[in-house]
PDB file of N, CA and C in Angstrom:
ATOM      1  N   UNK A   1      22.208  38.760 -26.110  1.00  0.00           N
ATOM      2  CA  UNK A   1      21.574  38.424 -27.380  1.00  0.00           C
ATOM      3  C   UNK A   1      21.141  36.961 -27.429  1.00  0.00           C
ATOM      4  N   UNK A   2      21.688  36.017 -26.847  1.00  0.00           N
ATOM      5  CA  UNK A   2      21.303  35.054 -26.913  1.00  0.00           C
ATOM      6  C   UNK A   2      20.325  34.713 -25.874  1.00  0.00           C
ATOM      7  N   UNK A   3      20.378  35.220 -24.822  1.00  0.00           N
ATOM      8  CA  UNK A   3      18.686  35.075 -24.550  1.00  0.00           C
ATOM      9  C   UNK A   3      17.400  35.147 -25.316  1.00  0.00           C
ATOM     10  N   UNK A   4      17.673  36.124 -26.305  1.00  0.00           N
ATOM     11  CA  UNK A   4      16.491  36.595 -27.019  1.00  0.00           C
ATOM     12  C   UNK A   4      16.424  35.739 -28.388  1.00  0.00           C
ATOM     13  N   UNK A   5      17.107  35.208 -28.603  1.00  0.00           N
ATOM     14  CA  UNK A   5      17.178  34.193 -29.527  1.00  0.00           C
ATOM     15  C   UNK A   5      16.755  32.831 -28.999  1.00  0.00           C
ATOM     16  N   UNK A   6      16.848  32.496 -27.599  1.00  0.00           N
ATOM     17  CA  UNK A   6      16.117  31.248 -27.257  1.00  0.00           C
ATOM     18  C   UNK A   6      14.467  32.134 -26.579  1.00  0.00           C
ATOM     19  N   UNK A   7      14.084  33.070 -26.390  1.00  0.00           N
ATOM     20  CA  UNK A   7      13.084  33.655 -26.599  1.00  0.00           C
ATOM     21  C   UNK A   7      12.229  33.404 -27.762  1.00  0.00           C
ATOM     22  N   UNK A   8      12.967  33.796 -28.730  1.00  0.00           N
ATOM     23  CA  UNK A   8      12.638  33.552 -30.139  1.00  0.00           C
ATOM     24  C   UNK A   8      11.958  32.164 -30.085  1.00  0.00           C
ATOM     25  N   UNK A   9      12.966  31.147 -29.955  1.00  0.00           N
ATOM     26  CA  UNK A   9      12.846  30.037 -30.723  1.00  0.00           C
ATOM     27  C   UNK A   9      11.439  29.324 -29.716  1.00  0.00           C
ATOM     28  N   UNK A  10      11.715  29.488 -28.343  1.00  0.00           N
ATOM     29  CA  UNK A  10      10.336  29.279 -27.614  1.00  0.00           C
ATOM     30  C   UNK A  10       9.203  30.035 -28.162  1.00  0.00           C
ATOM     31  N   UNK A  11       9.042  30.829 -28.214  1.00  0.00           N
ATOM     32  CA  UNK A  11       7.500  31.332 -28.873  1.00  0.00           C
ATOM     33  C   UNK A  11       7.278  30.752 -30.104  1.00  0.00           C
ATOM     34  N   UNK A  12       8.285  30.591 -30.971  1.00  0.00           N
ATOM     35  CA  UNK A  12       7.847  29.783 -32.243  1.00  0.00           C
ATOM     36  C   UNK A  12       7.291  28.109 -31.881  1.00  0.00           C
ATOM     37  N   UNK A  13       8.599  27.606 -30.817  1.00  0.00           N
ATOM     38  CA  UNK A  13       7.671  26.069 -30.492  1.00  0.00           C
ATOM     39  C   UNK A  13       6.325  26.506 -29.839  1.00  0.00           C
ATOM     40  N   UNK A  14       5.967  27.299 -29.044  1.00  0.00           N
ATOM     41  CA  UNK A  14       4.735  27.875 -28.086  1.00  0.00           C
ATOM     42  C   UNK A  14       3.565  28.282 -29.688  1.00  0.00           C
ATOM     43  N   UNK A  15       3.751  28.853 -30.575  1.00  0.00           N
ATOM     44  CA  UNK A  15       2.355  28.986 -31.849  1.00  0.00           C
ATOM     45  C   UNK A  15       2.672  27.635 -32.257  1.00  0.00           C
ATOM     46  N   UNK A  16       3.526  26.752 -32.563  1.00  0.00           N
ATOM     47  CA  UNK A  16       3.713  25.544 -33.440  1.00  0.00           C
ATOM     48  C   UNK A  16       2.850  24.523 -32.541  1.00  0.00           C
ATOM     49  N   UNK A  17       2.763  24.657 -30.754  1.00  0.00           N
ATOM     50  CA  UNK A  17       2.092  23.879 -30.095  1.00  0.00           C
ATOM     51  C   UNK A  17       0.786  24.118 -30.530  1.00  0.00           C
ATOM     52  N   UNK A  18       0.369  25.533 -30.390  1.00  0.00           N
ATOM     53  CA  UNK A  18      -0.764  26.017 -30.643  1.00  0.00           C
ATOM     54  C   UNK A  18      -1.553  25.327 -31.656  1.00  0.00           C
ATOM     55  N   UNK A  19      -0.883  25.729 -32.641  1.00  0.00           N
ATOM     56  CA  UNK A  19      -1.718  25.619 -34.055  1.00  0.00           C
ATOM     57  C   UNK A  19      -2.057  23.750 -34.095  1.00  0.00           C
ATOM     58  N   UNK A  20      -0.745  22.845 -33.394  1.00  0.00           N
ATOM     59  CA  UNK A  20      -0.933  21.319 -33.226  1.00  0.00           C
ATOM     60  C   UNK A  20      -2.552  21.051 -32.463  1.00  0.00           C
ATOM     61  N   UNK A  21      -2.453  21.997 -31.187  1.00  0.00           N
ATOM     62  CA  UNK A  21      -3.741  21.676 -30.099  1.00  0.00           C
ATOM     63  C   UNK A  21      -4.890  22.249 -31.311  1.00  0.00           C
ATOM     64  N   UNK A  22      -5.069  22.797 -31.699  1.00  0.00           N
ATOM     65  CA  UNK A  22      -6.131  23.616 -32.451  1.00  0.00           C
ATOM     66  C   UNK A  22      -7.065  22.303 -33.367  1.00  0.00           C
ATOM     67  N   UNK A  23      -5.786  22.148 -34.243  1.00  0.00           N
ATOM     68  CA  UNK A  23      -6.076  21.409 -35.558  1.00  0.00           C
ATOM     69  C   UNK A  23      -6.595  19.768 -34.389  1.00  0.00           C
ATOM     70  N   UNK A  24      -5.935  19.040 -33.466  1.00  0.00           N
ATOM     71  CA  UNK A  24      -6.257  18.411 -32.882  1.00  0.00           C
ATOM     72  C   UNK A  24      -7.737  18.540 -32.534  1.00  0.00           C
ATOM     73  N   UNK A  25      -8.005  19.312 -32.013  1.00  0.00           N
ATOM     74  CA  UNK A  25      -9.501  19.656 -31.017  1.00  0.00           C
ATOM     75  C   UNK A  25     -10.940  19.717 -32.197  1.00  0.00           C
ATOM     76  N   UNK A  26     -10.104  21.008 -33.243  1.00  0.00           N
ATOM     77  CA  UNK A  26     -10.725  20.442 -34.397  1.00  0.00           C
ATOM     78  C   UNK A  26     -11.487  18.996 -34.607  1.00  0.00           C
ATOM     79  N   UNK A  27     -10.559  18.510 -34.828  1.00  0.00           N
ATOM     80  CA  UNK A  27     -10.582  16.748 -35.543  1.00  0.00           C
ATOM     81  C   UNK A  27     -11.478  15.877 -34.292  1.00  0.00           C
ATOM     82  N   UNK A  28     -11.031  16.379 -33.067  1.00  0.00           N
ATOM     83  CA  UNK A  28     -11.765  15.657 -32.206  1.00  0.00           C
ATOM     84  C   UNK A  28     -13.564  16.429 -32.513  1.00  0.00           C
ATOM     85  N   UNK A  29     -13.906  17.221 -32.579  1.00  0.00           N
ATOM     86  CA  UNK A  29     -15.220  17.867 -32.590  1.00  0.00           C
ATOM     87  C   UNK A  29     -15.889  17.301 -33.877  1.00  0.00           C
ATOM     88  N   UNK A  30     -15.241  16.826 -34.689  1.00  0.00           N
ATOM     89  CA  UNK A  30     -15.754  16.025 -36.019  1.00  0.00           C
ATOM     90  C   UNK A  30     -15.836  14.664 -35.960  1.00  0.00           C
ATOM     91  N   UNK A  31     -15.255  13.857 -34.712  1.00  0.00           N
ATOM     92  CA  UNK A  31     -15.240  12.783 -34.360  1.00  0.00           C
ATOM     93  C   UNK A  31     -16.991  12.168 -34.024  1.00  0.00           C
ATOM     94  N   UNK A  32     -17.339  10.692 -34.173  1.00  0.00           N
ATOM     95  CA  UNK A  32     -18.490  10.539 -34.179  1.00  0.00           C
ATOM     96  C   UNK A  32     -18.079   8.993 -33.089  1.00  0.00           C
ATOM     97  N   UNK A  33     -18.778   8.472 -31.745  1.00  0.00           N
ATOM     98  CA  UNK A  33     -18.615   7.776 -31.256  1.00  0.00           C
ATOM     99  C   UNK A  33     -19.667   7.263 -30.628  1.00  0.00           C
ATOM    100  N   UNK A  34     -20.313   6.120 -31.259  1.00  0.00           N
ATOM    101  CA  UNK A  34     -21.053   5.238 -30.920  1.00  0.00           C
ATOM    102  C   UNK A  34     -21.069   3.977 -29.453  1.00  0.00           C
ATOM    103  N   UNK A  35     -21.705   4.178 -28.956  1.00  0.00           N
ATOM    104  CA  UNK A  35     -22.114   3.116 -27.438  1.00  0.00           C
ATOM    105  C   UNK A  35     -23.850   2.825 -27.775  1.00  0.00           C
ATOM    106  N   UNK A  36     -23.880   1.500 -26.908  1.00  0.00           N
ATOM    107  CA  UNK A  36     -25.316   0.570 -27.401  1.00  0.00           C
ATOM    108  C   UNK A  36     -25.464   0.199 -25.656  1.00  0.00           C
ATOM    109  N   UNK A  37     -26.395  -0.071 -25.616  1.00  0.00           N
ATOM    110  CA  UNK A  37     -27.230  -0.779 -24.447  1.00  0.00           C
ATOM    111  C   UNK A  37     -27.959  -1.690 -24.539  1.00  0.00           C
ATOM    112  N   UNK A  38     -28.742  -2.701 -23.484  1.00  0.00           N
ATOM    113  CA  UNK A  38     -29.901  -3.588 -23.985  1.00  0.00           C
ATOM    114  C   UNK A  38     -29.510  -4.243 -25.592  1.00  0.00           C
ATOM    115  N   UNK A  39     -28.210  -4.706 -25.452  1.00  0.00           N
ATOM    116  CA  UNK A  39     -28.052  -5.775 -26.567  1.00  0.00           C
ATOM    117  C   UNK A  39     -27.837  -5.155 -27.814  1.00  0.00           C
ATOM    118  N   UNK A  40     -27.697  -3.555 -27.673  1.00  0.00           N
ATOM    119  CA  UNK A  40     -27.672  -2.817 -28.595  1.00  0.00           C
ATOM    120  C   UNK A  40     -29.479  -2.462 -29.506  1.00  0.00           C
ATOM    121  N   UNK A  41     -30.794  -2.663 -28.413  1.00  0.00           N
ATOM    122  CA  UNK A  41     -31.287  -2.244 -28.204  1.00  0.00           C
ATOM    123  C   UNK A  41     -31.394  -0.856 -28.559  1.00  0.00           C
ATOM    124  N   UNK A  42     -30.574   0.341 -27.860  1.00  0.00           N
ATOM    125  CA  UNK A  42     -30.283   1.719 -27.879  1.00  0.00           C
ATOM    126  C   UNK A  42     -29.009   2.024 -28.025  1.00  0.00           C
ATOM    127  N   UNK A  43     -28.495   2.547 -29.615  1.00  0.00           N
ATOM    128  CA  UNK A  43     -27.578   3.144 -29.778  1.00  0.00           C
ATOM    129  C   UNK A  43     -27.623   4.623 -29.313  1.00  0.00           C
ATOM    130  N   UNK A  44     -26.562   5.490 -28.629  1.00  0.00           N
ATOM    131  CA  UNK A  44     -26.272   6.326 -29.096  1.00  0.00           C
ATOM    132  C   UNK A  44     -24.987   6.948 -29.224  1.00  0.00           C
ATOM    133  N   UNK A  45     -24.796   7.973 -30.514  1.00  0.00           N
ATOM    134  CA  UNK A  45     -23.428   8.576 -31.230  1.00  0.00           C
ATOM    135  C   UNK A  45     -23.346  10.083 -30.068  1.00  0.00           C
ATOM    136  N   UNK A  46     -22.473  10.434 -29.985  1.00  0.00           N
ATOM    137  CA  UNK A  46     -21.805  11.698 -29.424  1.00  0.00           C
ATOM    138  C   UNK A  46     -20.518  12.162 -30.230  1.00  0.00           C
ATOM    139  N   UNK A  47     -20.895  13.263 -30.487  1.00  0.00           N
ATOM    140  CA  UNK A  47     -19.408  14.100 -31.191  1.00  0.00           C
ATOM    141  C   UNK A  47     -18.137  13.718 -30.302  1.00  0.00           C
ATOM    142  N   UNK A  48     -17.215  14.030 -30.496  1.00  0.00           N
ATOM    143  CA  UNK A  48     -15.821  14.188 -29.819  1.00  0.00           C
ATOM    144  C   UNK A  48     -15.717  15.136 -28.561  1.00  0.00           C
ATOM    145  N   UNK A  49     -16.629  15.878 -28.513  1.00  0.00           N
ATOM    146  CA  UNK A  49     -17.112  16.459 -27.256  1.00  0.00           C
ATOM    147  C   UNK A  49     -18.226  16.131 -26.470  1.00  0.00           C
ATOM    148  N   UNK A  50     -18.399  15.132 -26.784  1.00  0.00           N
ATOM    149  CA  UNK A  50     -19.505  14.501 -25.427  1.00  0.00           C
ATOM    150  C   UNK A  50     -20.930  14.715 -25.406  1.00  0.00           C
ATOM    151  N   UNK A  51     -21.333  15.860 -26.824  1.00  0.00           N
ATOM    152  CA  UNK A  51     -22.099  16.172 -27.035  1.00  0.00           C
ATOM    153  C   UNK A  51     -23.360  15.227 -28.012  1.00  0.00           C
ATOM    154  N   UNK A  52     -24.650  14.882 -27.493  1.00  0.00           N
ATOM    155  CA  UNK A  52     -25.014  13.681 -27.888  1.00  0.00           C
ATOM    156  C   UNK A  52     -25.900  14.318 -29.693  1.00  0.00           C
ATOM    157  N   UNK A  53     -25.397  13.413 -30.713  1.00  0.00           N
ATOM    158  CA  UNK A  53     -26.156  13.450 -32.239  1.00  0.00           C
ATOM    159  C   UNK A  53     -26.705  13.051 -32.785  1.00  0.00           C
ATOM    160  N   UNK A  54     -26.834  11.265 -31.943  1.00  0.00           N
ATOM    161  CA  UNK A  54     -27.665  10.817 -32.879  1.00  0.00           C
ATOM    162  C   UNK A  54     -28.401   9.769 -31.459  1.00  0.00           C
ATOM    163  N   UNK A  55     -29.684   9.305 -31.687  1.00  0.00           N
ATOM    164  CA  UNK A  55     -30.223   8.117 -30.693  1.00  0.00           C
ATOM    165  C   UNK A  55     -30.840   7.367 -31.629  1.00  0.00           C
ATOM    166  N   UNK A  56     -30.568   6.029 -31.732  1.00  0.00           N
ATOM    167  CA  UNK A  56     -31.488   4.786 -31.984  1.00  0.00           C
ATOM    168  C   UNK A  56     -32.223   4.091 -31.147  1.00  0.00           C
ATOM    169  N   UNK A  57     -33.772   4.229 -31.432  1.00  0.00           N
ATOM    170  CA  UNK A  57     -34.278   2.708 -30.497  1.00  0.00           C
ATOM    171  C   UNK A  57     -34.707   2.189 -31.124  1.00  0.00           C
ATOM    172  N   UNK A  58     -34.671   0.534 -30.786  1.00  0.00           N
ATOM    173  CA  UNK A  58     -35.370   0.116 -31.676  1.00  0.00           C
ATOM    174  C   UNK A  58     -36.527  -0.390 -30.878  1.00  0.00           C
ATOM    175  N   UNK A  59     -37.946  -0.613 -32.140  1.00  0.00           N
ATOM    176  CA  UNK A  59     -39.057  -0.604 -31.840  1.00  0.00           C
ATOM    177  C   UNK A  59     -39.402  -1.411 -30.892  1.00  0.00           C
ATOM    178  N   UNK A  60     -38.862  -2.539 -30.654  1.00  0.00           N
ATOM    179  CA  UNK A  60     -39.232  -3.985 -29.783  1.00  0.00           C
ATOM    180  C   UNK A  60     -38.872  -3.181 -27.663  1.00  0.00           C
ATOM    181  N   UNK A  61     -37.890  -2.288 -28.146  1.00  0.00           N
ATOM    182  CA  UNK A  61     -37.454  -2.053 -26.723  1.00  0.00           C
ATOM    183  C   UNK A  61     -38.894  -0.624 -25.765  1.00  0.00           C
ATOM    184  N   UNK A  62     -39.463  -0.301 -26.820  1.00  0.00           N
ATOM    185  CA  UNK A  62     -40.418   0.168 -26.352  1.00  0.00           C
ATOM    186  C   UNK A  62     -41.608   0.141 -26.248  1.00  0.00           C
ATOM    187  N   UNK A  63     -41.868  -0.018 -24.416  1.00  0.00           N
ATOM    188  CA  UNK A  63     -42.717  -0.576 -23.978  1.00  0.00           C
ATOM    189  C   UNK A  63     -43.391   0.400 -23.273  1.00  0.00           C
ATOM    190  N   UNK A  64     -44.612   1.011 -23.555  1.00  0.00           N
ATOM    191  CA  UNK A  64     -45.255   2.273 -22.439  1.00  0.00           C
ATOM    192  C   UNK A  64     -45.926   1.449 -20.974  1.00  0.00           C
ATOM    193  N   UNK A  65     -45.618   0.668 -21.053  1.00  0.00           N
ATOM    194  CA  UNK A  65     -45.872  -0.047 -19.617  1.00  0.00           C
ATOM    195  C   UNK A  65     -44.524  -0.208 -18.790  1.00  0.00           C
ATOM    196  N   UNK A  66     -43.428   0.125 -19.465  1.00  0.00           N
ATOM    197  CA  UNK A  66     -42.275   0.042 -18.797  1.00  0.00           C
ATOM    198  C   UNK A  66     -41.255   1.109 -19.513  1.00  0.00           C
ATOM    199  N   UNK A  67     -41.897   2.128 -19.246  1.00  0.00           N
ATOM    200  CA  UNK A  67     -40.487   3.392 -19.558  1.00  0.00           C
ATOM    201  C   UNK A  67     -39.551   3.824 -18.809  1.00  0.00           C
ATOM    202  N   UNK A  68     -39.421   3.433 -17.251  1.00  0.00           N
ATOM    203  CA  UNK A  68     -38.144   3.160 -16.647  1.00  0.00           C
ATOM    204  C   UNK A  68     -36.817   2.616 -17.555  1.00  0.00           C
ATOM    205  N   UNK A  69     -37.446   1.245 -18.256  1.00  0.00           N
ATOM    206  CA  UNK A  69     -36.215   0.574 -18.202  1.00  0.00           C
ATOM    207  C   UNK A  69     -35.708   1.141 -19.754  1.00  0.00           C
ATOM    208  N   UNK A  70     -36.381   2.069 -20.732  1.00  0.00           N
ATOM    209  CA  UNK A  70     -36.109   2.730 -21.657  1.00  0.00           C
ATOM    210  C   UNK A  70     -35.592   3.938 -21.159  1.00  0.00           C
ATOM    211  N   UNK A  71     -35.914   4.408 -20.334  1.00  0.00           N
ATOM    212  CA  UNK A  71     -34.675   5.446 -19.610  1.00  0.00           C
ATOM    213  C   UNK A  71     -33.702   5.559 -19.458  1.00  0.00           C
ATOM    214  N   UNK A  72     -33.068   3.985 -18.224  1.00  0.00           N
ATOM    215  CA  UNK A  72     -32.255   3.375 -17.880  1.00  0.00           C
ATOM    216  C   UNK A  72     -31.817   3.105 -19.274  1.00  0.00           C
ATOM    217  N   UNK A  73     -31.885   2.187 -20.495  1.00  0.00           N
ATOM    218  CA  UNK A  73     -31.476   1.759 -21.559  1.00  0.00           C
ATOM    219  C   UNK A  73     -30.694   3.237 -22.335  1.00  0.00           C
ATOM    220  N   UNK A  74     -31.245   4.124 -22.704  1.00  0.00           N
ATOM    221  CA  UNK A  74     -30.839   5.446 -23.052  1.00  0.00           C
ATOM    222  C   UNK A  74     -29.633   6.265 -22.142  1.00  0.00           C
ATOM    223  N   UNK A  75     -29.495   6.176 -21.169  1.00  0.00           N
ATOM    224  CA  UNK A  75     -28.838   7.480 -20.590  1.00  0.00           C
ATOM    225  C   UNK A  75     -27.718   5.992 -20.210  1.00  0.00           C
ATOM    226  N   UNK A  76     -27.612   4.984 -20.379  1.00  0.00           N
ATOM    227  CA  UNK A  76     -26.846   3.901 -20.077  1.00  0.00           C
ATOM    228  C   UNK A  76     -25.738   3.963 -21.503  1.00  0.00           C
ATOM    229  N   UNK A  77     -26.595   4.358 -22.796  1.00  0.00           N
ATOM    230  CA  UNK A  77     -26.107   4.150 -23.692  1.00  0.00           C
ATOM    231  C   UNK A  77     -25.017   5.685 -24.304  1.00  0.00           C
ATOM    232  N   UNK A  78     -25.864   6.688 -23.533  1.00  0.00           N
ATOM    233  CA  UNK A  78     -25.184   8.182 -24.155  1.00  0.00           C
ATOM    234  C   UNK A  78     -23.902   8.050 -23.011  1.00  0.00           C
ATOM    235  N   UNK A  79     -24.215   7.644 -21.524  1.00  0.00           N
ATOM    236  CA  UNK A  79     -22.965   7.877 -20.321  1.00  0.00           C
ATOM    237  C   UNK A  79     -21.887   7.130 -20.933  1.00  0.00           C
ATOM    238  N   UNK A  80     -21.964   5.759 -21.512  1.00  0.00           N
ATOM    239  CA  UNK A  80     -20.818   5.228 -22.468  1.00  0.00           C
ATOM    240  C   UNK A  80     -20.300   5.604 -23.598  1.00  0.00           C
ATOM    241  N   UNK A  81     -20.907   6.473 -24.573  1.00  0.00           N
ATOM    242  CA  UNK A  81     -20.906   7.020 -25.624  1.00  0.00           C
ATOM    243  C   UNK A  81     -19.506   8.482 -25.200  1.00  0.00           C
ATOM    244  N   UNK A  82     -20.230   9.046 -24.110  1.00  0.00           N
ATOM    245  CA  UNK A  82     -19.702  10.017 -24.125  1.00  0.00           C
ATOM    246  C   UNK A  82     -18.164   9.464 -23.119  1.00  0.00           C
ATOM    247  N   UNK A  83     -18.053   9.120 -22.361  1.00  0.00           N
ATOM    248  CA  UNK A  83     -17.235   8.123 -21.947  1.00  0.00           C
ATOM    249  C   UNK A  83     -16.324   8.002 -22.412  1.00  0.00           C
ATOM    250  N   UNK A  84     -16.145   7.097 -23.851  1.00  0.00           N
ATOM    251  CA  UNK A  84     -15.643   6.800 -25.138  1.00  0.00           C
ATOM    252  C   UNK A  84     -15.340   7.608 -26.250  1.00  0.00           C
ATOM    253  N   UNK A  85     -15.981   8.721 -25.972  1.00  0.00           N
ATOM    254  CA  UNK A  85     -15.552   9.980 -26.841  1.00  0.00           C
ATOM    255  C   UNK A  85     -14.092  10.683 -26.078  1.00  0.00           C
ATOM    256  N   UNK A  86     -14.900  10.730 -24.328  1.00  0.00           N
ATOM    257  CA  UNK A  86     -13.568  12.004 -23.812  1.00  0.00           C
ATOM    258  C   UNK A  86     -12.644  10.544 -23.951  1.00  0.00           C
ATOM    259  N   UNK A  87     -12.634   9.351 -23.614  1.00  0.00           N
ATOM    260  CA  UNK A  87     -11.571   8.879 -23.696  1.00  0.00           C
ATOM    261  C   UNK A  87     -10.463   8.710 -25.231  1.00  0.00           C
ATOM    262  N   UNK A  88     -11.068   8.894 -26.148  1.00  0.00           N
ATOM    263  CA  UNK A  88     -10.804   9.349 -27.373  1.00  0.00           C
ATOM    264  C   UNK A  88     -10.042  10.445 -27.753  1.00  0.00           C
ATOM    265  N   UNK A  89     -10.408  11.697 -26.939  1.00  0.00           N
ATOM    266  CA  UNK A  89     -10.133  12.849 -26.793  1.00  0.00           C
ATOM    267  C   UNK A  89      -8.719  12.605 -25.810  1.00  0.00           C
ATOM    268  N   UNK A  90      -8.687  12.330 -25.050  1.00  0.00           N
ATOM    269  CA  UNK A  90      -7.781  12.564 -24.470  1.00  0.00           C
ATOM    270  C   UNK A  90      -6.158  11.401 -24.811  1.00  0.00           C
ATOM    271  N   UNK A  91      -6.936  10.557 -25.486  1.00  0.00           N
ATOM    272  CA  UNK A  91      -5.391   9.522 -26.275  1.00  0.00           C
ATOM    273  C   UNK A  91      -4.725  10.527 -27.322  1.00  0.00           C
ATOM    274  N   UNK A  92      -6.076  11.370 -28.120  1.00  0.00           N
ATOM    275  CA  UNK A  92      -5.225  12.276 -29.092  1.00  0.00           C
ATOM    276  C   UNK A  92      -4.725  13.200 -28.514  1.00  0.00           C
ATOM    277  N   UNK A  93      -5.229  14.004 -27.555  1.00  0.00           N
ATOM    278  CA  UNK A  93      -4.548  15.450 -27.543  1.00  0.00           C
ATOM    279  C   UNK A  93      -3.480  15.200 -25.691  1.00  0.00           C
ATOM    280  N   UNK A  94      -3.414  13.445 -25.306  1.00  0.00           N
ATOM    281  CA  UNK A  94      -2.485  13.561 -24.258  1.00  0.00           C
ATOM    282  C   UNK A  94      -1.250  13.523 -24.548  1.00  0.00           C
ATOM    283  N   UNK A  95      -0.581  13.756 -25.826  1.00  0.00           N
ATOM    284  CA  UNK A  95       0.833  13.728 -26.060  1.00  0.00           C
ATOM    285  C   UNK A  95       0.905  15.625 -25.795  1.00  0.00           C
ATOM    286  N   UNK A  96       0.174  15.962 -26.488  1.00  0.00           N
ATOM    287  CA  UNK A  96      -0.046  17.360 -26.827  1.00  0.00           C
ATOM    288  C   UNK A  96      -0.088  18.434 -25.283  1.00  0.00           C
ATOM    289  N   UNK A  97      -0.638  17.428 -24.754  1.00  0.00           N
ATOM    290  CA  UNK A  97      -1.171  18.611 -23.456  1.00  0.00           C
ATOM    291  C   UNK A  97      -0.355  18.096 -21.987  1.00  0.00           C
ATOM    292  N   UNK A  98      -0.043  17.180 -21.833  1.00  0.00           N
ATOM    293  CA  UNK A  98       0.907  16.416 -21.082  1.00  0.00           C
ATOM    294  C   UNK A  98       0.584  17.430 -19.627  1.00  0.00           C
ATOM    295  N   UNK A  99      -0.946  17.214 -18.695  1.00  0.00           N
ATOM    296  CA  UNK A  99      -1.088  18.046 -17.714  1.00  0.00           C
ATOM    297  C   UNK A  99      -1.724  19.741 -17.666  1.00  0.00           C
ATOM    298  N   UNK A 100      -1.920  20.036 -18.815  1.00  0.00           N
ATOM    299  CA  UNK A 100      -2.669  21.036 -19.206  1.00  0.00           C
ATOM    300  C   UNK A 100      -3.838  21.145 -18.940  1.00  0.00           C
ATOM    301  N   UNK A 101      -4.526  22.434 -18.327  1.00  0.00           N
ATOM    302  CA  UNK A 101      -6.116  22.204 -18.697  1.00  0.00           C
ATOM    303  C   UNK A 101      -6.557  22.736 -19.610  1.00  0.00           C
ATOM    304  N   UNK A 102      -7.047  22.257 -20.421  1.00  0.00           N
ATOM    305  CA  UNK A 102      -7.944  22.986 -21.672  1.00  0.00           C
ATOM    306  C   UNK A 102      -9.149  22.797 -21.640  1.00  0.00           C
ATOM    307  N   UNK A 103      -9.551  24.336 -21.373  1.00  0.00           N
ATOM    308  CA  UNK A 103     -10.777  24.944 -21.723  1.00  0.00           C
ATOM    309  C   UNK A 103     -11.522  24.113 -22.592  1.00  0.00           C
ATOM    310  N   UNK A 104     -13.057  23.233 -22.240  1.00  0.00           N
ATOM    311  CA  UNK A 104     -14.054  22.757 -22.993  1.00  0.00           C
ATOM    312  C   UNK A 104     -13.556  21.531 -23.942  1.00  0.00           C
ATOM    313  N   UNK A 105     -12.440  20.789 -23.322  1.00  0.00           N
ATOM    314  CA  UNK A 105     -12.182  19.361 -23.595  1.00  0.00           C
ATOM    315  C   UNK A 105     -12.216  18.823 -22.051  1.00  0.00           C
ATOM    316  N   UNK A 106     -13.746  17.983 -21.781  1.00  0.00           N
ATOM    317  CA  UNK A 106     -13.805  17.359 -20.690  1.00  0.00           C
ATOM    318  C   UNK A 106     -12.839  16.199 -20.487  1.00  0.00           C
ATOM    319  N   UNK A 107     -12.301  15.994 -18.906  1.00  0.00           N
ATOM    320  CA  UNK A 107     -11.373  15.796 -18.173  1.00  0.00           C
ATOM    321  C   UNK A 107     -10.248  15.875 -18.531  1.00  0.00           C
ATOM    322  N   UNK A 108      -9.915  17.101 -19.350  1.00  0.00           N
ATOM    323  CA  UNK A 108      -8.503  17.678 -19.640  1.00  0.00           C
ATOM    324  C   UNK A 108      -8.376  18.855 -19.060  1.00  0.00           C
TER     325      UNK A 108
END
């Protein structure tokens, strides 16, 4: 009988983890994380999943004689953005997951 009583009490910590990772991942997907380039030139925001929402340029940085370096300025600004998000992601949910992989939280 007392096996099944520490049975018990593990599956209850095992949904109590659950429902913690959930509400976590949640909160991270509502998260909004901003990175800039070129002097802050080009903002851009990414959700808590890496996923990009918002881009700023501003007018002075675009030049149609030089859209390389507005390229470079952009994908400079989302690779940090998102960067700064999973690293975000993973301060909240590394108490939680301690070596886990979870499904669609990048580098967890």
């Amino acid at each position: 009988m007392r096996g099944m009583a520490n049975l018990g009490n593990l599956m209850k910590q095992a949904k109590k983890l659950q429902e913690e990772l959930e509400r976590t991942q949640a909160e991270i997907a509502t998260m909004r994380v901003e990175a800039s380039s070129g002097g802050g030139m080009v903002k851009a925001t990414v959700n808590g999943r890496g996923e990009l929402v918002d881009l700023a340029i501003e007018e002075e940085v675009v030049n149609p004689a030089d859209v390389e370096m507005l390229v470079d300025l952009v994908i400079a600004a989302v690779q940090e953005a998102q960067k700064n998000a999973q690293a975000c992601a993973e301060e909240k949910l590394g108490p939680l997951t301690q070596g886990m992989n979870l499904p669609g939280i990048p580098g967890l």
